[in-house]
Protein backbone atom coordinates (compact mmCIF):
# COMPACT_ATOMS: atom_id res chain seq x y z
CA UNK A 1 26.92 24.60 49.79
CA UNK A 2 26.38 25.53 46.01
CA UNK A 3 22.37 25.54 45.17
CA UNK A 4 21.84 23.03 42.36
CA UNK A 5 19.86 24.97 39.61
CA UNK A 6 16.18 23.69 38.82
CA UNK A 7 15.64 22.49 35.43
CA UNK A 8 13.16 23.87 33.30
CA UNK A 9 11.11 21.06 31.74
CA UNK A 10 11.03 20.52 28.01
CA UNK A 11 8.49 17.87 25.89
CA UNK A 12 9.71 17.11 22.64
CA UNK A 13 7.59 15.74 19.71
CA UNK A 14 9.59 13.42 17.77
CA UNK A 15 7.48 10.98 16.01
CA UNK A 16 10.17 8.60 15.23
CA UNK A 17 13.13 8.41 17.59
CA UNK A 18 16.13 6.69 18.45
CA UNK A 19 16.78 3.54 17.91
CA UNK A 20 14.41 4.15 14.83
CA UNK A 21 16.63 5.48 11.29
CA UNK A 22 14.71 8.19 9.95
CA UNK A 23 17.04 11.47 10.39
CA UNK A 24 15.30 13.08 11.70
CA UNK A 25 14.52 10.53 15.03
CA UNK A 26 18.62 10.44 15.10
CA UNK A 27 18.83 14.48 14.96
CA UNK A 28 16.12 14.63 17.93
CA UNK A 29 18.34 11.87 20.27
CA UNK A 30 21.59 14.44 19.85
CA UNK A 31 19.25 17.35 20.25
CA UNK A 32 17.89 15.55 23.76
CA UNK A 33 20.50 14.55 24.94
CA UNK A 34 22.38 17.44 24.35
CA UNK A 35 20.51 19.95 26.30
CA UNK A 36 20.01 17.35 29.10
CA UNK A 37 22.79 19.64 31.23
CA UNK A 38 20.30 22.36 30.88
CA UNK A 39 16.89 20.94 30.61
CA UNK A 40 14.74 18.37 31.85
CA UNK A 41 13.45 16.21 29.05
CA UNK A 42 10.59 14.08 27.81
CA UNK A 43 10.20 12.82 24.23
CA UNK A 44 6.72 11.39 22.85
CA UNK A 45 7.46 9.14 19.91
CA UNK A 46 5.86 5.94 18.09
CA UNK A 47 7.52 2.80 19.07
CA UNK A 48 9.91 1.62 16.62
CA UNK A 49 8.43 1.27 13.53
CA UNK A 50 10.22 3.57 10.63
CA UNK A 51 10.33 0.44 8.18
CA UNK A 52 6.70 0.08 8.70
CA UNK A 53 7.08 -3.04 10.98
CA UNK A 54 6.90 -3.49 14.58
CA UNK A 55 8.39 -5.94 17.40
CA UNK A 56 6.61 -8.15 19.01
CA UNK A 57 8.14 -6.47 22.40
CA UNK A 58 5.70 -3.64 21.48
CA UNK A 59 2.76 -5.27 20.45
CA UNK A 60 0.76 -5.42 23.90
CA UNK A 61 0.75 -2.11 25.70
CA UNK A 62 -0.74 1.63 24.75
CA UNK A 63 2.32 3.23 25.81
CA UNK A 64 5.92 1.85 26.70
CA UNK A 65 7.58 4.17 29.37
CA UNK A 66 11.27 4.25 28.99
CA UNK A 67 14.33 6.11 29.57
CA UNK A 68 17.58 6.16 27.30
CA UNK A 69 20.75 8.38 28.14
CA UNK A 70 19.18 10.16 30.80
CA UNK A 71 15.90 11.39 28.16
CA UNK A 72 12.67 10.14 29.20
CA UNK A 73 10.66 8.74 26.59
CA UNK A 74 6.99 7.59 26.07
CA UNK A 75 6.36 5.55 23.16
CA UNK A 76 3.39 5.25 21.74
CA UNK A 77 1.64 1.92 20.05
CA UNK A 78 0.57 2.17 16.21
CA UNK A 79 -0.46 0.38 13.67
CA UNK A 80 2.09 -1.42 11.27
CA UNK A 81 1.87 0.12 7.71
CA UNK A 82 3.42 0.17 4.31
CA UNK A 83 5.40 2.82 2.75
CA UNK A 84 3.13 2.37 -0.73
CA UNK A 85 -0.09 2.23 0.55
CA UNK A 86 -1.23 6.29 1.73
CA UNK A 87 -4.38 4.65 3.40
CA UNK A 88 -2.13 2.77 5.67
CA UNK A 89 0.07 5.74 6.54
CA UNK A 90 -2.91 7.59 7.86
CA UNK A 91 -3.80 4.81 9.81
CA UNK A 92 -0.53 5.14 11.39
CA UNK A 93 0.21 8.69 11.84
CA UNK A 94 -3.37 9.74 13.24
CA UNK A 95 -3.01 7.07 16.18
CA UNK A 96 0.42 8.55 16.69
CA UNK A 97 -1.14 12.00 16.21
CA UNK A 98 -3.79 11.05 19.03
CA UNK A 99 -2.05 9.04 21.03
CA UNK A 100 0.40 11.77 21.72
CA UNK A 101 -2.00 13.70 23.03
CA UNK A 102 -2.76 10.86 25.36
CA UNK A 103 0.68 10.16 26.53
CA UNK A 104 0.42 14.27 27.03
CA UNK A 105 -1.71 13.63 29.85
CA UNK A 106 0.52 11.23 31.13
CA UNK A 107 3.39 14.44 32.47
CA UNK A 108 3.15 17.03 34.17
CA UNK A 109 3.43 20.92 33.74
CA UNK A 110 6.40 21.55 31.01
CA UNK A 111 8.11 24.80 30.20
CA UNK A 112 8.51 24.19 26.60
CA UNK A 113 6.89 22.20 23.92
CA UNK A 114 9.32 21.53 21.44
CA UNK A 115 7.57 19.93 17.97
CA UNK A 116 8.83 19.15 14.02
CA UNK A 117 7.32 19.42 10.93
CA UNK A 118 6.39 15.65 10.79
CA UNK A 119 4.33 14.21 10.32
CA UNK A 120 2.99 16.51 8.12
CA UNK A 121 0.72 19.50 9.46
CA UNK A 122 -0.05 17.44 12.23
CA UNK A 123 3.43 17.91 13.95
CA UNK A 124 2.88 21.62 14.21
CA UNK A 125 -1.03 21.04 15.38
CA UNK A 126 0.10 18.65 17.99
CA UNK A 127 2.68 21.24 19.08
CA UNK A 128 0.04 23.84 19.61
CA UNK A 129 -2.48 21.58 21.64
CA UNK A 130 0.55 20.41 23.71
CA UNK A 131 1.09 24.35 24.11
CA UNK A 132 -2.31 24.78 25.65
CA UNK A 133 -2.60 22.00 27.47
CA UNK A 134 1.17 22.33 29.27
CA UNK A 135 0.67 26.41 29.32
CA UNK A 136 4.14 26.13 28.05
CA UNK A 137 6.11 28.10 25.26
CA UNK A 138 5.99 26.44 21.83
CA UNK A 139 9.10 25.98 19.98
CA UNK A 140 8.44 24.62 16.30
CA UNK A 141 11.34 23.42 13.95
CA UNK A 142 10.23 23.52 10.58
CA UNK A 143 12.46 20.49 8.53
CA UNK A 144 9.62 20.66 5.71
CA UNK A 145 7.22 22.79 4.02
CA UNK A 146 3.93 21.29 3.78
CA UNK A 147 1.55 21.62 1.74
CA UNK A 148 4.53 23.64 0.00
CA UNK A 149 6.42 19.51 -0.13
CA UNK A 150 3.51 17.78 -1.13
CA UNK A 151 2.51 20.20 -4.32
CA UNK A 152 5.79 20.30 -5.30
CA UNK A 153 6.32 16.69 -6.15
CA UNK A 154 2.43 16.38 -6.96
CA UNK A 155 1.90 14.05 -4.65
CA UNK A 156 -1.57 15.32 -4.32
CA UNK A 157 -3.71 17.71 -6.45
CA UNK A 158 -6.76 18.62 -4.19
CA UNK A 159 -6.51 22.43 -3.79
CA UNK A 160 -9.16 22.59 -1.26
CA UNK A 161 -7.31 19.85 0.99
CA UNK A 162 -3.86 21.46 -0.22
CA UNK A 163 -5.94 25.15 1.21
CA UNK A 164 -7.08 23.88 4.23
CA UNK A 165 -3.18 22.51 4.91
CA UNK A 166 -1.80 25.51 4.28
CA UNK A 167 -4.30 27.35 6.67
CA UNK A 168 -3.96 24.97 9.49
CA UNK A 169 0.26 25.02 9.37
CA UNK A 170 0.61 29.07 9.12
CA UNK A 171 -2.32 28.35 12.52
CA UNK A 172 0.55 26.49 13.89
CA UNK A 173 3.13 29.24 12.56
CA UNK A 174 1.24 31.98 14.32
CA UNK A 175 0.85 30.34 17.60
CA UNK A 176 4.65 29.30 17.83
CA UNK A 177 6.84 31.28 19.94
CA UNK A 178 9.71 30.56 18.11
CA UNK A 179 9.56 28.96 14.35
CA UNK A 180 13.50 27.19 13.67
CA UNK A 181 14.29 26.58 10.25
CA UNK A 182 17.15 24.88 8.70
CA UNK A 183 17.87 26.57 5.73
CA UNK A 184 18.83 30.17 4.29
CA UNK A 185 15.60 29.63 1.69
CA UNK A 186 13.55 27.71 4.58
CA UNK A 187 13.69 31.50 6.66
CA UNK A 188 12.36 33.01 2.78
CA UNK A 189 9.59 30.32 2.38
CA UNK A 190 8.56 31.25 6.01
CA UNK A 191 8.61 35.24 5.16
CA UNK A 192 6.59 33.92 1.58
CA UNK A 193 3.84 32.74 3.52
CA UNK A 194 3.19 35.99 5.53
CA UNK A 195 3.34 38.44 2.99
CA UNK A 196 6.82 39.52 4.48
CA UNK A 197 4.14 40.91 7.25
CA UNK A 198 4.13 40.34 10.91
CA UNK A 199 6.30 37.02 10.45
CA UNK A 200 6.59 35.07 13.75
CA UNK A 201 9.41 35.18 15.43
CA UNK A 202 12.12 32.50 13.73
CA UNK A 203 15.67 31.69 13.54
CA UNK A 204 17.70 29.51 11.38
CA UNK A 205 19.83 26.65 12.57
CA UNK A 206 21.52 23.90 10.32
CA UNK A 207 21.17 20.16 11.43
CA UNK A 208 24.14 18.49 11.58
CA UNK A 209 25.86 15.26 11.87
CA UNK A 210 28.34 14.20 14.90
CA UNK A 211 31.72 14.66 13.32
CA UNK A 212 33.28 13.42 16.35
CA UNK A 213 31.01 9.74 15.34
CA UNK A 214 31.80 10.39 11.22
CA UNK A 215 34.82 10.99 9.65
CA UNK A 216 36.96 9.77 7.10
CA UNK A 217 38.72 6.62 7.88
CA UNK A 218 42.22 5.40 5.76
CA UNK A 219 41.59 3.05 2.22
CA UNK A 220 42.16 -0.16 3.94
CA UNK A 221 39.97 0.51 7.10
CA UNK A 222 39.14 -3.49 7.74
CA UNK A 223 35.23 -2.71 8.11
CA UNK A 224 34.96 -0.33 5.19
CA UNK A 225 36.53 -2.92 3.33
CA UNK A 226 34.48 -6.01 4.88
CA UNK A 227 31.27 -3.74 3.80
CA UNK A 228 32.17 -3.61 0.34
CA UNK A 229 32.72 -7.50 0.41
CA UNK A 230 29.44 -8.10 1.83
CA UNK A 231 28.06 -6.12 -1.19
CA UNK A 232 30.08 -6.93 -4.12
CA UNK A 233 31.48 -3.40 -4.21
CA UNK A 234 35.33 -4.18 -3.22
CA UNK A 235 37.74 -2.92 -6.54
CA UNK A 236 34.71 -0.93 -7.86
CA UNK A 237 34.51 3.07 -8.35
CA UNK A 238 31.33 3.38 -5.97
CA UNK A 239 29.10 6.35 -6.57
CA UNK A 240 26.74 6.32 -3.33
CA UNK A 241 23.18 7.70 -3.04
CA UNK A 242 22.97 7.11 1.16
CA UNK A 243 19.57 8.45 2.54
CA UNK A 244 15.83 7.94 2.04
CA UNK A 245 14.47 6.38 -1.38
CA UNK A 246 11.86 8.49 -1.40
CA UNK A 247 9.30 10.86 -3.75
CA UNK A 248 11.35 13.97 -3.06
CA UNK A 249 14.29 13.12 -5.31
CA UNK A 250 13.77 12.65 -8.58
CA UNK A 251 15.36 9.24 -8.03
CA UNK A 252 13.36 8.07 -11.34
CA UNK A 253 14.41 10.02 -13.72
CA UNK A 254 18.23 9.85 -12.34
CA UNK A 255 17.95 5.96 -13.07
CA UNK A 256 16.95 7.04 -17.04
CA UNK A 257 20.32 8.80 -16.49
CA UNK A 258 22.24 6.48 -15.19
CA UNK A 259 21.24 3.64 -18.22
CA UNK A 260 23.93 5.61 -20.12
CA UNK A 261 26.72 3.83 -17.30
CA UNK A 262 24.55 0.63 -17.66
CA UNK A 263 26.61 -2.81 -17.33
CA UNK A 264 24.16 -5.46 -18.32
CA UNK A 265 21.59 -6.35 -21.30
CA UNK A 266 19.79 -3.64 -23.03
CA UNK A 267 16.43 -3.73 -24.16
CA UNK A 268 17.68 -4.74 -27.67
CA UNK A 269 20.14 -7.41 -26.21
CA UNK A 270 23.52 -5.78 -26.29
CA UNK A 271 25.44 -6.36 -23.63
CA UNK A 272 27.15 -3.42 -22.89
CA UNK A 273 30.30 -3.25 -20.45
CA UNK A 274 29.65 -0.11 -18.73
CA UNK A 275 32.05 2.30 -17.48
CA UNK A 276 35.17 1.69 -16.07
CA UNK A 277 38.07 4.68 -14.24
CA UNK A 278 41.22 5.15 -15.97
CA UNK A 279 42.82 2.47 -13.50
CA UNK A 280 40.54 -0.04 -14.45
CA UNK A 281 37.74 -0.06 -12.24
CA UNK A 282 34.33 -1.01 -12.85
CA UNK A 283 31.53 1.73 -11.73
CA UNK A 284 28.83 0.64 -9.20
CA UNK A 285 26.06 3.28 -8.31
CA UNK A 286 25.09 1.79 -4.73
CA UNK A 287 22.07 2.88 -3.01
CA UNK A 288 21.45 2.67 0.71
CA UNK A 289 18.58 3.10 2.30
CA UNK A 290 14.58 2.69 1.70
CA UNK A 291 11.32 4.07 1.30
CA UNK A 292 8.16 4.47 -1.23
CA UNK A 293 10.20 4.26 -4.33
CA UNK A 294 12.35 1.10 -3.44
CA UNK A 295 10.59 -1.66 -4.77
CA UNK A 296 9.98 0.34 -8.22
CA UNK A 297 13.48 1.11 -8.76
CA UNK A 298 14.16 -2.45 -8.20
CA UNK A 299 11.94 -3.47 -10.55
CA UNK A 300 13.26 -1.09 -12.81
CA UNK A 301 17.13 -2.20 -12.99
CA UNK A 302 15.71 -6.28 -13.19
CA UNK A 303 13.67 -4.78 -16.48
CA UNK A 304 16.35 -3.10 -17.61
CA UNK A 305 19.45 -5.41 -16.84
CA UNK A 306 21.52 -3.10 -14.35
CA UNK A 307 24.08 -4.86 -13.36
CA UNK A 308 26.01 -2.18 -11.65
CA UNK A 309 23.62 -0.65 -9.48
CA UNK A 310 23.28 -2.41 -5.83
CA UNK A 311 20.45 -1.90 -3.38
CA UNK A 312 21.79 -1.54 -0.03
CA UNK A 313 19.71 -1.56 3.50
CA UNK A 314 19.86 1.25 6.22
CA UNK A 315 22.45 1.09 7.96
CA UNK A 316 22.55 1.44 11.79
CA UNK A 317 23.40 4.28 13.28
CA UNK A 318 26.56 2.95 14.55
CA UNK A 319 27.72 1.20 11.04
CA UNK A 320 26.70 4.59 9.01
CA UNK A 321 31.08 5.97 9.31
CA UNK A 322 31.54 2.42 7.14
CA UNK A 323 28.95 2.49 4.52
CA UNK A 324 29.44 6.28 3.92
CA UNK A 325 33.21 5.93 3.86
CA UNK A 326 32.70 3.46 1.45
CA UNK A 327 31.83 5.42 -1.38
CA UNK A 328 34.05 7.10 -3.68
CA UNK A 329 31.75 9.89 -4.30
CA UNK A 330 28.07 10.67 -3.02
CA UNK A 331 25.10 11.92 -4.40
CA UNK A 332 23.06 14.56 -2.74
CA UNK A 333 19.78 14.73 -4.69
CA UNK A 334 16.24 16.75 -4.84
CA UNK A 335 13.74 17.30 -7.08
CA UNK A 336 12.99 20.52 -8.86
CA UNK A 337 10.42 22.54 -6.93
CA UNK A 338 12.00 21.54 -3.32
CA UNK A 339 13.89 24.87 -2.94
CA UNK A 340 12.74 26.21 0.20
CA UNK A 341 10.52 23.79 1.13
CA UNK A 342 13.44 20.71 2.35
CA UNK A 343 16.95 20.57 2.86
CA UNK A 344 18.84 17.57 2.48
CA UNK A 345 20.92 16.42 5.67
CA UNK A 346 22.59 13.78 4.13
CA UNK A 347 25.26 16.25 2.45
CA UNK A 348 26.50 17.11 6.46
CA UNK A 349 27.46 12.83 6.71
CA UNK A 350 28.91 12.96 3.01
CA UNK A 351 31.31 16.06 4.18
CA UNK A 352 31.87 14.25 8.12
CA UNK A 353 33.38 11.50 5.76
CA UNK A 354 35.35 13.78 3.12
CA UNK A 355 33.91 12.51 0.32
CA UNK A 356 32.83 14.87 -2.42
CA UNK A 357 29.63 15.19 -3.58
CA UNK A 358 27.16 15.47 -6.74
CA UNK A 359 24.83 17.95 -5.69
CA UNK A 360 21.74 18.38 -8.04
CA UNK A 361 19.68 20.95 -6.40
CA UNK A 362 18.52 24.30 -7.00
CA UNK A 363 20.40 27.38 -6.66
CA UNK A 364 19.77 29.31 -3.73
CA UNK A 365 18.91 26.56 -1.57
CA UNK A 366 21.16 25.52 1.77
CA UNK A 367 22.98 22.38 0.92
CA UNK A 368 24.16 23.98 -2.80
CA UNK A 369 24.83 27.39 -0.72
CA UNK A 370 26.90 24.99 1.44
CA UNK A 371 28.88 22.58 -1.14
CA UNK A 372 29.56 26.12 -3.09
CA UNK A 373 30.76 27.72 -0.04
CA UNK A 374 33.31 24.90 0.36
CA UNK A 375 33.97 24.54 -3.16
CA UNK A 376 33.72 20.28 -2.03
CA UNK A 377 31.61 19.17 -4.82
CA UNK A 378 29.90 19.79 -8.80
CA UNK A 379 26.62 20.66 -8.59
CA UNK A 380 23.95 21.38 -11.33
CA UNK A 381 20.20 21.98 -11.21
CA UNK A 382 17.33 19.71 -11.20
CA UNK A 383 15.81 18.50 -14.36
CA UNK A 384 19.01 19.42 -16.00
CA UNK A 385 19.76 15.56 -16.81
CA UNK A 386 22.11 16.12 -19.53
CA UNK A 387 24.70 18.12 -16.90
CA UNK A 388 23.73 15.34 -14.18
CA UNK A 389 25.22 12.85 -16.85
CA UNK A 390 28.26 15.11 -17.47
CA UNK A 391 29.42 15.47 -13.74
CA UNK A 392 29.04 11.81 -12.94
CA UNK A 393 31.00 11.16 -16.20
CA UNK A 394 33.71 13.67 -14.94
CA UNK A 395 34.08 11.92 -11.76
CA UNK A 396 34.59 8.67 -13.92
CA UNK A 397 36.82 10.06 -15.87
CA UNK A 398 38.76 11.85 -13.40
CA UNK A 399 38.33 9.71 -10.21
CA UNK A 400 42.61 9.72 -9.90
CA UNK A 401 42.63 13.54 -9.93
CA UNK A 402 43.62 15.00 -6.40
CA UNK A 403 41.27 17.53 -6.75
CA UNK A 404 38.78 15.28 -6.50
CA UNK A 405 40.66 14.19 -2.91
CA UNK A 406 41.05 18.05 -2.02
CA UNK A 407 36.84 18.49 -2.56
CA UNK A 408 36.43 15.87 0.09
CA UNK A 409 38.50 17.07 2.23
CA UNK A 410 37.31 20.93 2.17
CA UNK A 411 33.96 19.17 2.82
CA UNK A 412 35.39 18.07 6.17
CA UNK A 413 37.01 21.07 6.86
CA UNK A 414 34.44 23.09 6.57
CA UNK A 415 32.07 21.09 8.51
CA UNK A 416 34.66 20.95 11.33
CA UNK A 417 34.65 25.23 11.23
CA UNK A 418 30.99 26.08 10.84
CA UNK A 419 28.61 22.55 11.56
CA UNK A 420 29.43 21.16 13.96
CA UNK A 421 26.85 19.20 16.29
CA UNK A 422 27.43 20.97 19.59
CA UNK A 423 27.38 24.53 17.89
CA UNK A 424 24.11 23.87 16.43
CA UNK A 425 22.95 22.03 19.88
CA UNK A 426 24.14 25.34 21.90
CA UNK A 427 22.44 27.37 19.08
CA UNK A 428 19.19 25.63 20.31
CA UNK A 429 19.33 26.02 23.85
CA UNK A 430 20.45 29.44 23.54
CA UNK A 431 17.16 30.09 21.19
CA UNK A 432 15.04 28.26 23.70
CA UNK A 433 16.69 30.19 26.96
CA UNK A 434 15.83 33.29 25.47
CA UNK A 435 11.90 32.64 25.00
């Protein structure tokens, strides 16, 4: 009789996971339950709450024990908060922070401690007490920078704080048996901060989407169509910003662009038709998704009379193959200064769809090193808002070209040869095996 083999045990950090949006919760669940055949799992997450709300079904308890797909999963209470207000935030990422640790207590021994960057600092601190307290290996997959993030958008100015963040992640750096990264100028960031001396040990392995879950569907797919009905896109040229609405993507000063495609009033009263493709179609820019810059963008296009810009919610997880399909061409955005700090995984569902893509990012970084691998977009760098305005224009211009068809669908082929979800799951569990 064969000898079923013992399963190591594994705890995973998420902070937000499945059924939650952020990427980063949906990443984790594949991750999970992909290395289920070879590990046995635990995740320690918040209850749902990425829109800053919470059900009443969570309300009551200190933890919720649960178990989805074969992953077993503690959630853990916090406080309700609001994307604009940084005092609430805290609030609700130091009783995840802490009650974490709780919920630690709650297992018992683990082989691995498997954390992320988020939240911020804390993700790799909570990593390392997990470490100590588990005697495990620490595995610690760095999606973002920080402080590195934070200065370059200015989202705070303290240099003592900004020190002391700095000192406490490269604590959580140096006490990581393996740092993942997931991005060629992530791994350079990571050498940056050690002097190119006695650099942990890391690897670098791309996220990915599930291009067995995304992929292109035909013109007159009847739910692609029945979402652009629901959102007055159907006969429009949509060009599709899908992802967070965040501070890390100069999303402001790419709406002072986009007032040169307006449809609607201007300022002085002049209506002006806006753009239209050479079969006649009218351009929408739609965005979907949310987050701290939402509500200001929205007051920005009722100021300014956009007409032809559309706010969109998340999608679920399950509806993302229609929204994304929907668009005729996607932006993939960052701000200037985000080179090697974050990588944008919301180019890997704009190629699972073969769609092409507007990349404005910095040279050198992963996504750009990606699109120009694949040749399956235009891209242009940061800041650089009169070439922004010129590639969107050439889309417009051009949207009957079959290039434009061919970028998409290089997109897809590449991400079939080189991302693919299980290659970057085995990639993990051949990283962690090896500890």
């Amino acid at each position: 009789m064969a000898i079923e083999k013992v399963k190591k045990k594994i705890l995973i950090y998420a902070h937000y996971y499945a059924p939650d949006t952020a990427s980063t919760g949906q990443l984790l669940k594949d991750q999970a339950e992909g290395i289920l055949k070879e590990f046995d799992v635990t995740v320690i997450c918040v209850v749902p709450s990425y829109g800053g709300t919470i059900g009443d079904e969570y309300k009551t308890e200190k933890y919720y024990f649960e178990e989805l797909n074969g992953v077993k999963i503690i959630r853990v209470r916090v406080p309700e908060f609001t994307k604009t207000s940084k005092i609430s935030r805290i609030k609700n990422i130091a009783a995840y922070f802490f009650g974490a640790l709780g919920a630690s207590r709650k297992i018992g021994k683990q082989d691995y401690v498997f954390t992320i960057s988020q939240p911020p600092i804390l993700g790799g601190v909570l990593g390392v007490l997990g470490k100590w307290m588990k005697h495990a290996k620490m595995i610690y997959c760095i999606q973002d920078f920080n402080p590195e993030q934070t200065i370059a958008v200015n989202y705070m100015k303290n240099r003592l704080i900004l020190r002391i963040m700095l000192i406490i992640d490269k604590f959580s750096c140096r006490h990581s048996d393996l740092i993942v990264t997931v991005g060629r100028d992530l791994v350079e960031t990571l050498k940056r901060r050690f002097n190119y001396h006695n650099v942990p040990n890391y690897t670098m392995i791309n996220n990915w989407i599930d291009e067995k879950q995304v992929y292109p569907l035909p013109i007159g797919n009847d739910k692609v169509l029945a979402f652009k009905k629901r959102y007055g896109l159907d006969g429009k040229y949509i060009i599709m910003y899908s992802g967070n609405i965040g501070l890390y993507y100069d999303l402001e000063m790419l709406f002072k662009v986009l007032k040169q495609f307006r449809k609607g009033y201007s300022l002085k009263g002049v209506y002006e038709e806006g753009p239209k493709t050479s079969d006649g179609r009218e351009v929408v820019f739609a965005f979907v998704g949310a987050g701290s810059l939402l509500d200001k963008l929205i007051l920005y296009t009722r100021k300014h009379h956009f007409e032809n810009i559309v706010f969109i919610p998340y999608q679920d997880k399950e509806d993302l193959i229609y929204s994304l399909n929907a668009g005729d061409v996607h932006l993939c955005v960052n701000a200037k200064g985000i080179k090697g700090v974050s990588c944008p995984s919301k180019a890997y569902g704009i190629m699972g769809v073969g769609k092409p893509i507007i990349g404005v990012l910095e040279k050198g970084t992963e996504i750009r090193h990606v699109i120009e691998e694949s040749n399956c977009g235009k891209c242009c760098e940061p800041g650089n808002y009169t070439e922004i305005a010129n590639i969107i224009r050439w889309f417009i211009e051009n949207s009957d070209m079959n290039e434009i068809a061919q970028m998409g669908l290089r997109g897809r082929a590449y991400l079939e040869n080189n991302l693919t979800k299980d290659t970057s799951i085995k990639k993990y569990i051949d990283a962690i095996e090896s500890l």
